[in-house]
Protein backbone atom coordinates (compact mmCIF):
# COMPACT_ATOMS: atom_id res chain seq x y z
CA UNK A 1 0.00 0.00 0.00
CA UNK A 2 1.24 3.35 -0.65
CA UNK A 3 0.73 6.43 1.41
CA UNK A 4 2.15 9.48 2.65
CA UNK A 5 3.36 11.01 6.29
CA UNK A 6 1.65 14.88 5.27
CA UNK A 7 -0.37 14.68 2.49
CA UNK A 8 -1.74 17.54 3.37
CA UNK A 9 1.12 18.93 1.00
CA UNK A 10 -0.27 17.64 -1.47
CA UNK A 11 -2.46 20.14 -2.44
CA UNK A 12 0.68 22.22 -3.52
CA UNK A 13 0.53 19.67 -7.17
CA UNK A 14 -2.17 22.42 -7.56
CA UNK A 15 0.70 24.75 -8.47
CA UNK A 16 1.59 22.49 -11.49
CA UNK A 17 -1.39 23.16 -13.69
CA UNK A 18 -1.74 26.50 -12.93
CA UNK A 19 2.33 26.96 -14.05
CA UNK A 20 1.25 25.44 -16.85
CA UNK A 21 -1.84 27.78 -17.80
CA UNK A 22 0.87 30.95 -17.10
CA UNK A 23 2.98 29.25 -19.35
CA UNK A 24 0.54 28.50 -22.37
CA UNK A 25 -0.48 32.35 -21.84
CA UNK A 26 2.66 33.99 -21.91
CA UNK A 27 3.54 31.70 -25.02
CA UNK A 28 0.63 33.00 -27.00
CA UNK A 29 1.31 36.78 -25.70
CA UNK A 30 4.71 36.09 -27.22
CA UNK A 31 3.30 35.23 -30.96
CA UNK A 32 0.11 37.59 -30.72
CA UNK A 33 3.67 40.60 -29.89
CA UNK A 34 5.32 38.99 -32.72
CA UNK A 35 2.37 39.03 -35.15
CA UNK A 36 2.45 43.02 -34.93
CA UNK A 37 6.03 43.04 -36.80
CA UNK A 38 4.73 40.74 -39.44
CA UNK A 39 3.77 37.22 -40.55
CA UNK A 40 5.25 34.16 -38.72
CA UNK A 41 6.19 32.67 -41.61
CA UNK A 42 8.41 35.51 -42.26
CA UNK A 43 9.97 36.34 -39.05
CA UNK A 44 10.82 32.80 -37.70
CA UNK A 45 14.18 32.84 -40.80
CA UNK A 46 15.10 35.43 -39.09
CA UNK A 47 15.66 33.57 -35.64
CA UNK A 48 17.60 30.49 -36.98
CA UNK A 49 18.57 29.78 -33.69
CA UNK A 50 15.82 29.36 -31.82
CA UNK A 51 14.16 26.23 -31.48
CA UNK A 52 10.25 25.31 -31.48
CA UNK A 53 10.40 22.23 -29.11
CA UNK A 54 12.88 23.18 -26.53
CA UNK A 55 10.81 26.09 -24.41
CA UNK A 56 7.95 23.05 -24.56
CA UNK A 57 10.36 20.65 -23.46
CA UNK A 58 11.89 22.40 -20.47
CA UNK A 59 9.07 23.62 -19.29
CA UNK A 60 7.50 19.78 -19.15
CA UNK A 61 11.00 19.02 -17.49
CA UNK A 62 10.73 21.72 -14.56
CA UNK A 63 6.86 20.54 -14.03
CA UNK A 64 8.02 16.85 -13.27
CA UNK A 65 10.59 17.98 -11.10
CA UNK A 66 8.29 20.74 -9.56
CA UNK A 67 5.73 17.58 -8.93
CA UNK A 68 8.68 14.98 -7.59
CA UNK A 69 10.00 17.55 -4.94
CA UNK A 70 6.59 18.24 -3.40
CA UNK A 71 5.48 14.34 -3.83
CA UNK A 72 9.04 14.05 -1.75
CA UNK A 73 7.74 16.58 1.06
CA UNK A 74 5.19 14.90 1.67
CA UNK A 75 7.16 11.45 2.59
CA UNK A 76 5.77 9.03 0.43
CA UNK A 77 5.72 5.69 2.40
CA UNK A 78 5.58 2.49 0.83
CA UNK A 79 3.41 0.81 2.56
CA UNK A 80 1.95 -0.49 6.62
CA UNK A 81 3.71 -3.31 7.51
CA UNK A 82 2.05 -5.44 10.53
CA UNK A 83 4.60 -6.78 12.55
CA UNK A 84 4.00 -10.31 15.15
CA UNK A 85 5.72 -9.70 17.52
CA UNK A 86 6.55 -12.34 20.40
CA UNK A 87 7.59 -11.33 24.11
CA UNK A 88 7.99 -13.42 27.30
CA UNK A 89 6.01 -11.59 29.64
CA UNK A 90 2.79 -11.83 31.83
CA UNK A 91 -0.38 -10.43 31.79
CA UNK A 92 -1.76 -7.64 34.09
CA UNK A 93 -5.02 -6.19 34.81
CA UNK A 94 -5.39 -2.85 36.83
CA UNK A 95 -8.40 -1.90 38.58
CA UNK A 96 -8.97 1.20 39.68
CA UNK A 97 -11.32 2.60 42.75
CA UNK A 98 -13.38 5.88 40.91
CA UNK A 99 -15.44 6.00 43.84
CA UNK A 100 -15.94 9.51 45.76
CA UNK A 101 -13.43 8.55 48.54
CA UNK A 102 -10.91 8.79 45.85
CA UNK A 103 -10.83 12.58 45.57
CA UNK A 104 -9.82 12.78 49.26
CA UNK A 105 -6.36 13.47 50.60
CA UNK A 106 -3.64 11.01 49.93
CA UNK A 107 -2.70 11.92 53.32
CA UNK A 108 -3.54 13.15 56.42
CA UNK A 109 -3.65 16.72 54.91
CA UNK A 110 -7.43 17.35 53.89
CA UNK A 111 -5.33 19.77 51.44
CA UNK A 112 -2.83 17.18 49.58
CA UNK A 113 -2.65 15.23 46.38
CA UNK A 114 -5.76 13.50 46.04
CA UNK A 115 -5.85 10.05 46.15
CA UNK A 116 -6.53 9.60 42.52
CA UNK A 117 -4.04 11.44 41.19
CA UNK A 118 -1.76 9.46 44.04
CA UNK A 119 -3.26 6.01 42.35
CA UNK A 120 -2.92 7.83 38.47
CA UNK A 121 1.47 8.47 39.12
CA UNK A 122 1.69 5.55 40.95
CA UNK A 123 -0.05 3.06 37.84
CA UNK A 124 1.58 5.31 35.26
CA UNK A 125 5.39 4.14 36.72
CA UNK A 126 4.33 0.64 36.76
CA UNK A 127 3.20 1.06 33.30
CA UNK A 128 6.39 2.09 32.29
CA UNK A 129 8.20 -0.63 34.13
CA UNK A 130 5.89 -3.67 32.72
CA UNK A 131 7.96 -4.32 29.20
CA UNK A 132 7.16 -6.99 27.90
CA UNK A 133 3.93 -7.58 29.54
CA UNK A 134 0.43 -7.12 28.44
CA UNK A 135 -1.53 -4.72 30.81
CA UNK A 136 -5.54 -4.48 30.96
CA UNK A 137 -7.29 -1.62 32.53
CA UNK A 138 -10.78 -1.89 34.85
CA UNK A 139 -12.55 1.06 36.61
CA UNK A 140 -14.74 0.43 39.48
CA UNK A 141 -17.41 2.01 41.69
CA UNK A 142 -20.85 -0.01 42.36
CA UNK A 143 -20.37 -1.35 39.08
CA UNK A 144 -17.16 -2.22 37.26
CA UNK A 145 -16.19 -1.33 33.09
CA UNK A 146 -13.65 -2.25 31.16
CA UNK A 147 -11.44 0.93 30.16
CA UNK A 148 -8.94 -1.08 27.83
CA UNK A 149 -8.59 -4.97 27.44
CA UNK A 150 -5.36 -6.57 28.17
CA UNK A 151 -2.55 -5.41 25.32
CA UNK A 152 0.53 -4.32 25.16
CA UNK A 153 -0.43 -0.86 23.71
CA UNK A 154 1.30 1.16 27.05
CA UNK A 155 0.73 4.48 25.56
CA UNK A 156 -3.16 4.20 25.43
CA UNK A 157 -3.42 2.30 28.57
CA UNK A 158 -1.50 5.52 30.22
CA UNK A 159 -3.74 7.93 28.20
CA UNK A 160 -7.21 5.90 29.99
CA UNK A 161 -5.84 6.31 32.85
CA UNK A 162 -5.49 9.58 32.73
CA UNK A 163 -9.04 9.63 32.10
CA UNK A 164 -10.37 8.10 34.99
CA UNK A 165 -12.55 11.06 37.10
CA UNK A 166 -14.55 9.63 39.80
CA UNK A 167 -16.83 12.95 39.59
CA UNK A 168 -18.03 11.70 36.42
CA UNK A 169 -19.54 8.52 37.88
CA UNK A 170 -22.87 9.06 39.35
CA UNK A 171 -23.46 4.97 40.26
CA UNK A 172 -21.42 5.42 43.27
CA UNK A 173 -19.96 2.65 45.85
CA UNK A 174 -17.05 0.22 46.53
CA UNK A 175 -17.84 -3.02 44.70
CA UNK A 176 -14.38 -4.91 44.81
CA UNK A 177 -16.29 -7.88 43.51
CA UNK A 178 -17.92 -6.82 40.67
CA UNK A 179 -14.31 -5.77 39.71
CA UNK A 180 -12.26 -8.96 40.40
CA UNK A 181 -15.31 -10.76 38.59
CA UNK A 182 -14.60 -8.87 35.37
CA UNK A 183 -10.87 -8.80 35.51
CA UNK A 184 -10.68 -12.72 35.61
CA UNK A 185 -12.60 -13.29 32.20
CA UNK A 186 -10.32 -10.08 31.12
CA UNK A 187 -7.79 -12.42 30.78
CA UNK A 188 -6.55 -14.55 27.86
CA UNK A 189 -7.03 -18.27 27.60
CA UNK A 190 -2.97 -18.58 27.52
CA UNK A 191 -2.88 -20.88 30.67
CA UNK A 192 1.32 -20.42 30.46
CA UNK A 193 1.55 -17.05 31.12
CA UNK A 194 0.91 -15.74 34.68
CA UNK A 195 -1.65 -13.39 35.61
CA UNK A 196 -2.06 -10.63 38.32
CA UNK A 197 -4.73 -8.61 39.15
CA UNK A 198 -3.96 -5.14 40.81
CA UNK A 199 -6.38 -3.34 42.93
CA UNK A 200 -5.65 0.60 43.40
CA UNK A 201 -8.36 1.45 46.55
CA UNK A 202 -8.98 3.02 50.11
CA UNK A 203 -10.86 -0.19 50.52
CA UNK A 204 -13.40 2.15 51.90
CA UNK A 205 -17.26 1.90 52.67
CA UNK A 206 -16.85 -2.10 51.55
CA UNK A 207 -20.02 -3.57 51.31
CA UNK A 208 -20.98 -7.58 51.06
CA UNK A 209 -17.09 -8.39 52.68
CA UNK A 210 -17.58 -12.08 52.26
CA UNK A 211 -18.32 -11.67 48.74
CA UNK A 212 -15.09 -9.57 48.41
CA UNK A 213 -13.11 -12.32 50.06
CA UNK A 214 -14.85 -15.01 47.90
CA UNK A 215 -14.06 -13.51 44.78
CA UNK A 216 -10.39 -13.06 45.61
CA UNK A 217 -9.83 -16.72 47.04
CA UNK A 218 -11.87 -17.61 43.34
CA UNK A 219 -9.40 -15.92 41.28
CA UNK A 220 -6.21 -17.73 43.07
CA UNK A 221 -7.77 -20.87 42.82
CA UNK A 222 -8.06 -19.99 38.97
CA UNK A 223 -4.03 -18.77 39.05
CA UNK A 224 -4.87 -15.26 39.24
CA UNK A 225 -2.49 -13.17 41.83
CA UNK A 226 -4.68 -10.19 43.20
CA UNK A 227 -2.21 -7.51 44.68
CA UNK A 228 -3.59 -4.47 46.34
CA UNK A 229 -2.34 -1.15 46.58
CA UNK A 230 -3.70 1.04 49.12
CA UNK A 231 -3.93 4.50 48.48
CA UNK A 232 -4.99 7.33 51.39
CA UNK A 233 -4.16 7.18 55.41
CA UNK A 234 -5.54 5.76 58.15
CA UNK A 235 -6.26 9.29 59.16
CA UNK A 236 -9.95 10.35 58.19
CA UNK A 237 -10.29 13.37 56.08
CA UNK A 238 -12.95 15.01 54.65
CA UNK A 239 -13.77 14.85 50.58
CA UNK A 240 -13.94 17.53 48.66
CA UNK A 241 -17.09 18.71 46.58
CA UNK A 242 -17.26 21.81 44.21
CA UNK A 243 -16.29 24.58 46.70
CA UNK A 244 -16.50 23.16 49.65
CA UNK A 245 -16.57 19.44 51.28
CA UNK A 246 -19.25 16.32 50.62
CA UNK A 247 -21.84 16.76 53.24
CA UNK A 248 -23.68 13.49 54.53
CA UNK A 249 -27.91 14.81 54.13
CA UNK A 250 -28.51 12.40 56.79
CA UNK A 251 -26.51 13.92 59.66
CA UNK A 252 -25.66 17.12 57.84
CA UNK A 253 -21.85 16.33 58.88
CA UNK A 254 -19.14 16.14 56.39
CA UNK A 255 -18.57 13.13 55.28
CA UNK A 256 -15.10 11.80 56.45
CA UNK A 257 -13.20 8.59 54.84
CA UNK A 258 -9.89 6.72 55.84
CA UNK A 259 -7.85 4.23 54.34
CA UNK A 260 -8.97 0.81 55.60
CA UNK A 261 -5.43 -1.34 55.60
CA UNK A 262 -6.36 -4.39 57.42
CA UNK A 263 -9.08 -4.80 54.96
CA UNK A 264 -7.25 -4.51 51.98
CA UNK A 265 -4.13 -6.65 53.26
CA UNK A 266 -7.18 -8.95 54.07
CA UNK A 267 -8.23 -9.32 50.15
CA UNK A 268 -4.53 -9.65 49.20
CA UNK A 269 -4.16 -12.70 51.54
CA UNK A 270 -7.55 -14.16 50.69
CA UNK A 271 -5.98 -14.30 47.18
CA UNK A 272 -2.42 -14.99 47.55
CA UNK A 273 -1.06 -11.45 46.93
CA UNK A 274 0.55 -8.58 48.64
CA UNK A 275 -0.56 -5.39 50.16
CA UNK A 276 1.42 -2.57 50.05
CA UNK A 277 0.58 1.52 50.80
CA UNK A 278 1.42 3.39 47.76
CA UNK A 279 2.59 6.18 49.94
CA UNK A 280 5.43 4.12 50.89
CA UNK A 281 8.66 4.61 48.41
CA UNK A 282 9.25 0.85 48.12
CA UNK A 283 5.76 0.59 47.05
CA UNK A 284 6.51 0.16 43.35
CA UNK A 285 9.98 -2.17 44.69
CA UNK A 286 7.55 -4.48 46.18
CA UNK A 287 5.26 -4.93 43.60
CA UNK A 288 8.00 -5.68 41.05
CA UNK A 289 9.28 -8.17 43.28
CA UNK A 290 5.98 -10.02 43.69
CA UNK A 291 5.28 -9.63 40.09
CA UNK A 292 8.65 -11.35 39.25
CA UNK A 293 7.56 -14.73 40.84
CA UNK A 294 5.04 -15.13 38.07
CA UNK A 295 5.87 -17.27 35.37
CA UNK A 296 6.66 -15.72 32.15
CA UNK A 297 5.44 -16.59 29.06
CA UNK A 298 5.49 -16.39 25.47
CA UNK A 299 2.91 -13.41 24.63
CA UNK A 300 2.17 -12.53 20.72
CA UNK A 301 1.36 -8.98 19.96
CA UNK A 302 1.01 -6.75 16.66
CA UNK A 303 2.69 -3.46 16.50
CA UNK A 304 1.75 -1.42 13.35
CA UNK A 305 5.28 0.10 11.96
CA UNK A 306 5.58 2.37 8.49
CA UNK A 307 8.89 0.92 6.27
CA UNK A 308 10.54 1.39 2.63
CA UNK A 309 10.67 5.54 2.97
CA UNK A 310 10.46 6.30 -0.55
CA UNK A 311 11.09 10.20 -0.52
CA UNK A 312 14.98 10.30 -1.48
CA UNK A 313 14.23 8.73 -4.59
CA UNK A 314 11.41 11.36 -5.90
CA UNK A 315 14.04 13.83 -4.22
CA UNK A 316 17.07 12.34 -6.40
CA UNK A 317 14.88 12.13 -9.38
CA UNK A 318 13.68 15.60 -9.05
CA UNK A 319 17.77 16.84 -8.66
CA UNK A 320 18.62 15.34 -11.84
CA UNK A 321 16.13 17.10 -13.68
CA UNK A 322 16.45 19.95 -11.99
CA UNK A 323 20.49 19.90 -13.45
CA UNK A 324 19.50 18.46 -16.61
CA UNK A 325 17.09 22.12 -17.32
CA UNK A 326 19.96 24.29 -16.39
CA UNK A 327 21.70 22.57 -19.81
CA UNK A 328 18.58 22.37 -21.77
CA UNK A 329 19.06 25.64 -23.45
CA UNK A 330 16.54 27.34 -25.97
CA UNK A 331 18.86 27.58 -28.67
CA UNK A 332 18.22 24.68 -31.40
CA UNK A 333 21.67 22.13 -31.09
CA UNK A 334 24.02 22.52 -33.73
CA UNK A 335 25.26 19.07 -34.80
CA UNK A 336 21.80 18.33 -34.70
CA UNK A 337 20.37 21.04 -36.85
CA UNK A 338 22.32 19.17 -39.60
CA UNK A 339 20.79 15.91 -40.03
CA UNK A 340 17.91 15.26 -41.67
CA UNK A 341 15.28 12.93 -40.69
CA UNK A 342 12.85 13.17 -43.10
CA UNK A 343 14.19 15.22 -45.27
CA UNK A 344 15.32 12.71 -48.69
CA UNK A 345 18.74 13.80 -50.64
CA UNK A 346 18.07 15.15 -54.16
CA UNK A 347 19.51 12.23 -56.51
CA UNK A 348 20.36 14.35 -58.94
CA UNK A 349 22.70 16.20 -56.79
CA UNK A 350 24.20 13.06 -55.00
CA UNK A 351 24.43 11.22 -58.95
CA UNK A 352 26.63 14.46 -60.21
């Protein structure tokens, strides 16, 4: 298939034909000026040197290489190449908390980093760390979607999850089961390569805990390794709404959430994972260490990569023209002028 990086440029060819109209003008001004001196037939002896065909010809020769140098700007591919591509790796889901308690604190602040944009820096350096691995990506609040299925496309799991805003989900809650449920069909059917499920939350307001637990011991039994990283402190804090803070209608107190540790170390154990805060700095350390005991696995993947850049050759092409028009004079050529194509010998001439 052939294509081009900018063919917006293309539009510039537009220049050729209209170059071309200028010149047919200006080459009929030239005879209709000439005309007012005399007939054609009678002034054209008097210019032996100039030739008919040449001004034609040159100006043919500057339009191709006027049309090679912008088909070159415009990077003239040769075609999409899709390219297999086979890793040893693992395969990772991420699921991520977008429930209200996640725009609280990280900390015990009420004024620092939120949570979620805690749980967004701290997913966006595993990202990068997770090579040859495929990654899936899960939001959850009372009911749990699928953001991006497990690939090895980094760069739009990372954009997702930059997309995540729990103010944007109005079915609100803390249904960790509904999210381990859809991250273990998320998976592939590749029973070689180990699988891990992550789970970013304050593990707060948990409804249905034996559900939760249930799920998790489900998923090890299946080989799935549910991790959990906690994000917030034990320290309750208030959550923030428009100007001022989320007010509970019931009690008309604001309404106060902490990071619940012993409950989400509980779901980790229940599935044969760790727990680890992700305000701690070994937080990421740990993780890679507990990801490493999975096995690894061949994993095939398809990465989309443009080949064969054709634009030197239109460039070259359009250079030797280019050189060639700076010899093509508009004089006629002299050893030329003197033979005779079509032109036959009198006999009686050559016979004497």
């Amino acid at each position: 298939m052939f294509s081009f990086a900018y063919p917006e440029i293309l539009y510039l060819l537009l220049l050729v034909p209209l170059y071309v109209g200028l010149y047919a003008w200006s080459r009929y001004a030239h005879k209709r000026n000439l005309r007012k001196f005399g007939r054609l037939t009678s002034l054209l002896p008097l210019m032996p040197g100039m030739s008919p065909y040449k001004p034609p010809l040159k100006i043919c020769v500057q339009m191709v290489a006027l049309s090679l140098l912008i088909l070159a700007c415009a990077r003239p591919w040769g075609g999409v190449k899709n390219q297999k591509t086979t890793k040893e790796g693992i395969e990772v889901v991420i699921a991520v908390d977008a429930s209200n308690s996640m725009l609280a604190s990280a900390t015990a602040d009420p004024n620092g980093s939120s949570r979620m944009r805690t749980a967004k820096f701290t997913l966006e350096k595993l990202i990068n760390r997770l090579d040859n691995d495929r990654v899936g990506l899960i939001i959850y609040a009372n009911n749990a979607y699928t953001l991006i299925p497990v690939t090895n496309d980094y760069v739009s799991a990372k954009m997702f999850l930059n997309s995540i805003d729990p103010s944007q989900i109005k079915d609100q809650g803390t249904n960790i089961t509904s999210a381990i449920n859809l991250a273990v069909n998320s998976f592939s059917d590749n029973k070689e390569a180990g699988k891990a499920l992550i789970l970013l939350t304050d593990a707060e307001e948990l409804e249905n805990k034996e559900e939760v637990m249930q799920a998790a011991s489900a998923a090890a039994r299946k080989g799935i390794q549910v991790d959990v990283v906690g994000v917030g402190s034990p320290t309750a804090v208030t959550i923030p709404e428009g100007d001022g803070v989320m007010m509970d209608y019931e009690t008309g107190q604001p309404v106060r959430t902490a990071l619940n540790e012993d409950l989400a170390a509980e779901i980790a154990k229940a599935a044969k994972g760790i727990y680890v805060n992700a305000g701690n700095k070994d937080a990421l350390g740990e993780l890679d260490r507990q990801l490493d005991t999975l096995k690894k696995a061949a994993l095939e993947g398809s990465t989309y990569s443009q080949h064969d850049e054709l634009f030197y050759i239109f460039a070259a092409i359009a250079l030797a023209l280019m050189c060639a028009d700076i010899f093509l004079l508009d004089r006629k050529i002299g050893w030329l002028s003197k033979i005779s194509f079509f032109r036959k010998e009198d006999k009686t001439q050559t016979e004497s």
